[in-house]
Protein backbone atom coordinates (compact mmCIF):
# COMPACT_ATOMS: atom_id res chain seq x y z
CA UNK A 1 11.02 15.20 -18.94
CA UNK A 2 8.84 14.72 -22.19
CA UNK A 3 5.33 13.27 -22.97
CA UNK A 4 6.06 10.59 -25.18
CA UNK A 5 2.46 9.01 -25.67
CA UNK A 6 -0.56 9.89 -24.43
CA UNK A 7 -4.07 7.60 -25.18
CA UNK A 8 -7.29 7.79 -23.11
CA UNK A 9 -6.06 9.29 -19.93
CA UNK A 10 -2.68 7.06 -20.11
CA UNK A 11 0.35 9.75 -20.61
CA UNK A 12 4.10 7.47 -20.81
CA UNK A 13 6.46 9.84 -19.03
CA UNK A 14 10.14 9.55 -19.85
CA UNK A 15 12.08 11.01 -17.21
CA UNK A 16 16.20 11.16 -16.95
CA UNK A 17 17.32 14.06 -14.96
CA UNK A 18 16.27 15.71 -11.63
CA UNK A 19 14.55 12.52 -11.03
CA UNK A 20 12.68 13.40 -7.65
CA UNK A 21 11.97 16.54 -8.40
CA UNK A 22 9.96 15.90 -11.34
CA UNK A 23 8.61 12.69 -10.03
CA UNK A 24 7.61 14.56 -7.26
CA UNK A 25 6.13 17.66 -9.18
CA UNK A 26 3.56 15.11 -10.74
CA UNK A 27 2.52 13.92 -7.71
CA UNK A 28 2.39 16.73 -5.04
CA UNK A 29 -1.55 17.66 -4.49
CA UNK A 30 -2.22 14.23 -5.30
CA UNK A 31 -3.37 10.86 -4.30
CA UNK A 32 -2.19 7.95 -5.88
CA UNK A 33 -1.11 4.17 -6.56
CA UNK A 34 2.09 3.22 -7.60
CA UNK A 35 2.75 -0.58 -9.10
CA UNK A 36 5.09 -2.37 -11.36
CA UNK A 37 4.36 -0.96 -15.34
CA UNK A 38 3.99 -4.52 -15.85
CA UNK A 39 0.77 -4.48 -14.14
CA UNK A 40 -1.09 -2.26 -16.43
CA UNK A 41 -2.33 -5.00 -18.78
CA UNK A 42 -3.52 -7.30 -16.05
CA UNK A 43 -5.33 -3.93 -14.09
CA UNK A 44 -6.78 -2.85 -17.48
CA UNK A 45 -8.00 -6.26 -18.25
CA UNK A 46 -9.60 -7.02 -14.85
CA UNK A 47 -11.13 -3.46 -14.92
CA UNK A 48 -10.02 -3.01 -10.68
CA UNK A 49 -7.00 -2.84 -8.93
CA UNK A 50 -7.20 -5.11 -5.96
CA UNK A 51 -6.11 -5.56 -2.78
CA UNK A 52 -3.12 -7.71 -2.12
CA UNK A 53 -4.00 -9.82 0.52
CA UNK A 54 -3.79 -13.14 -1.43
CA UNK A 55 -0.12 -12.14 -2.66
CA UNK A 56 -1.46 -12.09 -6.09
CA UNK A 57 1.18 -9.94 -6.99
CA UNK A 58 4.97 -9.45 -6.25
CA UNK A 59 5.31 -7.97 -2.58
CA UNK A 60 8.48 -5.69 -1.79
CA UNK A 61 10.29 -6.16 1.22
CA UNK A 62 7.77 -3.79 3.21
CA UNK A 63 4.36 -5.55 2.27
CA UNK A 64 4.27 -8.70 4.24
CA UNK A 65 3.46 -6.61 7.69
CA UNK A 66 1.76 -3.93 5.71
CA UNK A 67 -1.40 -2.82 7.25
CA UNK A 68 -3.32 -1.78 3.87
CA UNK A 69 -2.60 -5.17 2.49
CA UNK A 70 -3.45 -7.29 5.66
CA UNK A 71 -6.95 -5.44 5.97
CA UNK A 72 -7.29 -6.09 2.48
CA UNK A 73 -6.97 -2.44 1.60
CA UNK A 74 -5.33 -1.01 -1.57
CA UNK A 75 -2.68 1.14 -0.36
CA UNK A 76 -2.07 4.47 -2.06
CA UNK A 77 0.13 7.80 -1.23
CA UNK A 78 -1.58 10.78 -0.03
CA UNK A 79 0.27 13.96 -0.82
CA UNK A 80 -2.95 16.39 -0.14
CA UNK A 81 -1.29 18.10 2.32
CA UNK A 82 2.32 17.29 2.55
CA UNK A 83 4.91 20.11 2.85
CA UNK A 84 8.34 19.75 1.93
CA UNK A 85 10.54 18.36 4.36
CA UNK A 86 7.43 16.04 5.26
CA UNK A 87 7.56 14.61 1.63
CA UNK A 88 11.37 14.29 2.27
CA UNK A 89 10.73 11.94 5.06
CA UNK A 90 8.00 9.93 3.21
CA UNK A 91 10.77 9.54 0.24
CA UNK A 92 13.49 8.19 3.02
CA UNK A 93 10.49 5.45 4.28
CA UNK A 94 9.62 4.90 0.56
CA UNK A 95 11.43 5.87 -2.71
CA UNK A 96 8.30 6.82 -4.60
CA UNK A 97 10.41 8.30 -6.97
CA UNK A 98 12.34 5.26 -8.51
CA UNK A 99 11.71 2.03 -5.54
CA UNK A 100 14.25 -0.61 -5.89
CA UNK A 101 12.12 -2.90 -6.57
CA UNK A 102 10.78 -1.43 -9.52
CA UNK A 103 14.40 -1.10 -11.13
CA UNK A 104 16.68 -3.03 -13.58
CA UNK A 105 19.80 -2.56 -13.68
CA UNK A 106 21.23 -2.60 -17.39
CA UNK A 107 25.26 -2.09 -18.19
CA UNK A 108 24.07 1.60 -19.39
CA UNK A 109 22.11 2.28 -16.38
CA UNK A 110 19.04 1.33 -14.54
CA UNK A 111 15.69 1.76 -15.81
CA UNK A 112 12.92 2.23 -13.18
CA UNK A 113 9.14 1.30 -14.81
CA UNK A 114 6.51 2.23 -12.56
CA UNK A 115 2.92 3.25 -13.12
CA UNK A 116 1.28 6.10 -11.25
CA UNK A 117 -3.19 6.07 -10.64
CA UNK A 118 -3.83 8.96 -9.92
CA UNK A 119 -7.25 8.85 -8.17
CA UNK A 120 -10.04 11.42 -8.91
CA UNK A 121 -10.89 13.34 -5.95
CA UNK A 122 -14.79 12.78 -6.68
CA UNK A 123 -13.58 9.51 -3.94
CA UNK A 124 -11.72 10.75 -2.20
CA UNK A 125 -14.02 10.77 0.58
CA UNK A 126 -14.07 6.91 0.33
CA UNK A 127 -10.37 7.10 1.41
CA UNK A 128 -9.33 5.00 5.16
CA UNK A 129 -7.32 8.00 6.89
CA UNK A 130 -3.33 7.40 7.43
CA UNK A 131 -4.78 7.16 11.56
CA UNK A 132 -6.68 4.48 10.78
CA UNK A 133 -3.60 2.22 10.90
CA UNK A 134 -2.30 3.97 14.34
CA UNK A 135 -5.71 3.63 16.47
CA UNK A 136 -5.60 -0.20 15.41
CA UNK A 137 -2.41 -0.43 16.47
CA UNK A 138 -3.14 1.12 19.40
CA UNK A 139 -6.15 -0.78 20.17
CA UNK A 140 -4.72 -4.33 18.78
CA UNK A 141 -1.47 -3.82 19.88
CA UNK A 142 -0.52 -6.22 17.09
CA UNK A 143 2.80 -4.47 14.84
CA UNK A 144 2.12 -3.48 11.10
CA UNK A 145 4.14 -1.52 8.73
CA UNK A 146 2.62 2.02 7.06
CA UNK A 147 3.78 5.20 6.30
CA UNK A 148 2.99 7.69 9.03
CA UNK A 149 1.18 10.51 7.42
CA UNK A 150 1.28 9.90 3.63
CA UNK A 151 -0.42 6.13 3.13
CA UNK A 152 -4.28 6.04 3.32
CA UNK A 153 -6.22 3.36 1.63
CA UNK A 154 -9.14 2.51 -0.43
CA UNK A 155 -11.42 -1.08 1.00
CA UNK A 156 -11.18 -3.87 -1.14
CA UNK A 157 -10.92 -2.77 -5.07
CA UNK A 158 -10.54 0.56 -6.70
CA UNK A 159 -12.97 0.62 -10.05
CA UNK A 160 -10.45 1.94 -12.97
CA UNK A 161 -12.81 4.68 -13.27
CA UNK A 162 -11.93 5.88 -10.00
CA UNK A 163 -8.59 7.48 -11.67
CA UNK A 164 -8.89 10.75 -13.45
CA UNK A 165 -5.12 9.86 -15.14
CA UNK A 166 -2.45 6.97 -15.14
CA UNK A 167 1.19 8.02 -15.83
CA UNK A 168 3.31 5.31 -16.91
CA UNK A 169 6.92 6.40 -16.16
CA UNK A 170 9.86 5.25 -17.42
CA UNK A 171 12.74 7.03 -15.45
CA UNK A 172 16.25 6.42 -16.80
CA UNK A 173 19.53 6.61 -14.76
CA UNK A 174 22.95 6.96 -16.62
CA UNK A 175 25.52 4.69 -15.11
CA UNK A 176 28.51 6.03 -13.60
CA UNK A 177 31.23 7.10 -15.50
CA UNK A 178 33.85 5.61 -13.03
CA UNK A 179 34.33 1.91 -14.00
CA UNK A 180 34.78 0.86 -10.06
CA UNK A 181 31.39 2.19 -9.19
CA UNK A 182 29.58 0.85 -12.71
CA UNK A 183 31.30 -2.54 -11.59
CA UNK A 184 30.01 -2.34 -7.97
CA UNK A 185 26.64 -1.23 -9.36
CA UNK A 186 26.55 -4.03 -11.37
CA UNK A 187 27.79 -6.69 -9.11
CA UNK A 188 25.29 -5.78 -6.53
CA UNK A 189 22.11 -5.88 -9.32
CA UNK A 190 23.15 -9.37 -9.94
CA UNK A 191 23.33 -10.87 -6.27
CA UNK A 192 19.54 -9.18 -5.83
CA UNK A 193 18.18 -11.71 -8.55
């Protein structure tokens, strides 16, 4: 893992081996939002990143039930007070480290671009707690999607001054060296488009 730029609290993070371990290793401690790198223009420009209610930008598979974008909340990942295997099981809900979603698959490999706001903890007492989502479950008894014990949210917008640091990670994955499995790899890229 290297820095390979870093202007006004934007580092770009190149990372090609022990992918989860490093991604995770910038994150543990933290609270964050992860989006598309393609984003960061539009979030820079507009000076907030909103909430997603209006689908105003791509959804993954997981965010049409999702109860931080139906209460027009900005999700983020809280990893405060994770341990280990508890981070394990957020990664199995929710590849933080490289989503699918977030990847391209190229002949040499797949290229995962994500960008990382980390949020300052001077708000972190604005945060919605991850049993917010459970109690209005409970009490609704209408279904939404959420990540038990790592997703909390932030109402309505999050001010780009609310993040002490944005990492913009570009994490790089060789592809196999067995022509079956590059071919299989490839194959299944190209039905997902």
């Amino acid at each position: 893992m290297k820095v390979v730029e870093k202007t006004v609290n934007i580092k770009r993070i190149e990372i090609t081996d022990n992918i989860y371990e490093r991604v995770l290793s910038l994150f543990k401690g933290k609270v964050f939002h992860l989006t598309k790198s393609d984003n960061l223009g539009k979030i820079a420009k507009d000076g907030f990143i909103f909430n997603n209610f209006d689908d105003s930008y791509v959804l993954n598979t997981g965010s049409a039930k999702s109860f931080g974008r139906l209460m027009k909340y900005v999700c983020l990942f809280d990893f405060r007070h994770l341990n280990d295997e508890e981070t394990d099981e957020v990664h199995m809900k929710y590849s933080f480290s490289s989503p699918s979603w977030f990847t391209e698959e190229k002949p040499e490999g797949s290229i995962c671009e994500m960008t990382a706001f980390i949020l300052s903890p001077d708000y972190y007492n604005q945060l919605i707690p991850n049993g917010a989502a459970s109690l209005h479950i409970q009490q609704t008894g209408e279904c939404y999607q959420y990540i038990p014990k790592a997703e909390v949210w932030f109402k309505d917008k999050i001010p780009v001054g609310h993040f002490e640091t944005v990492l913009r990670l570009e994490i790089k994955c060789a592809a196999p060296k067995n022509i079956w499995l590059n071919a299989v790899r490839l194959a299944t890229a190209s039905r997902k488009k």
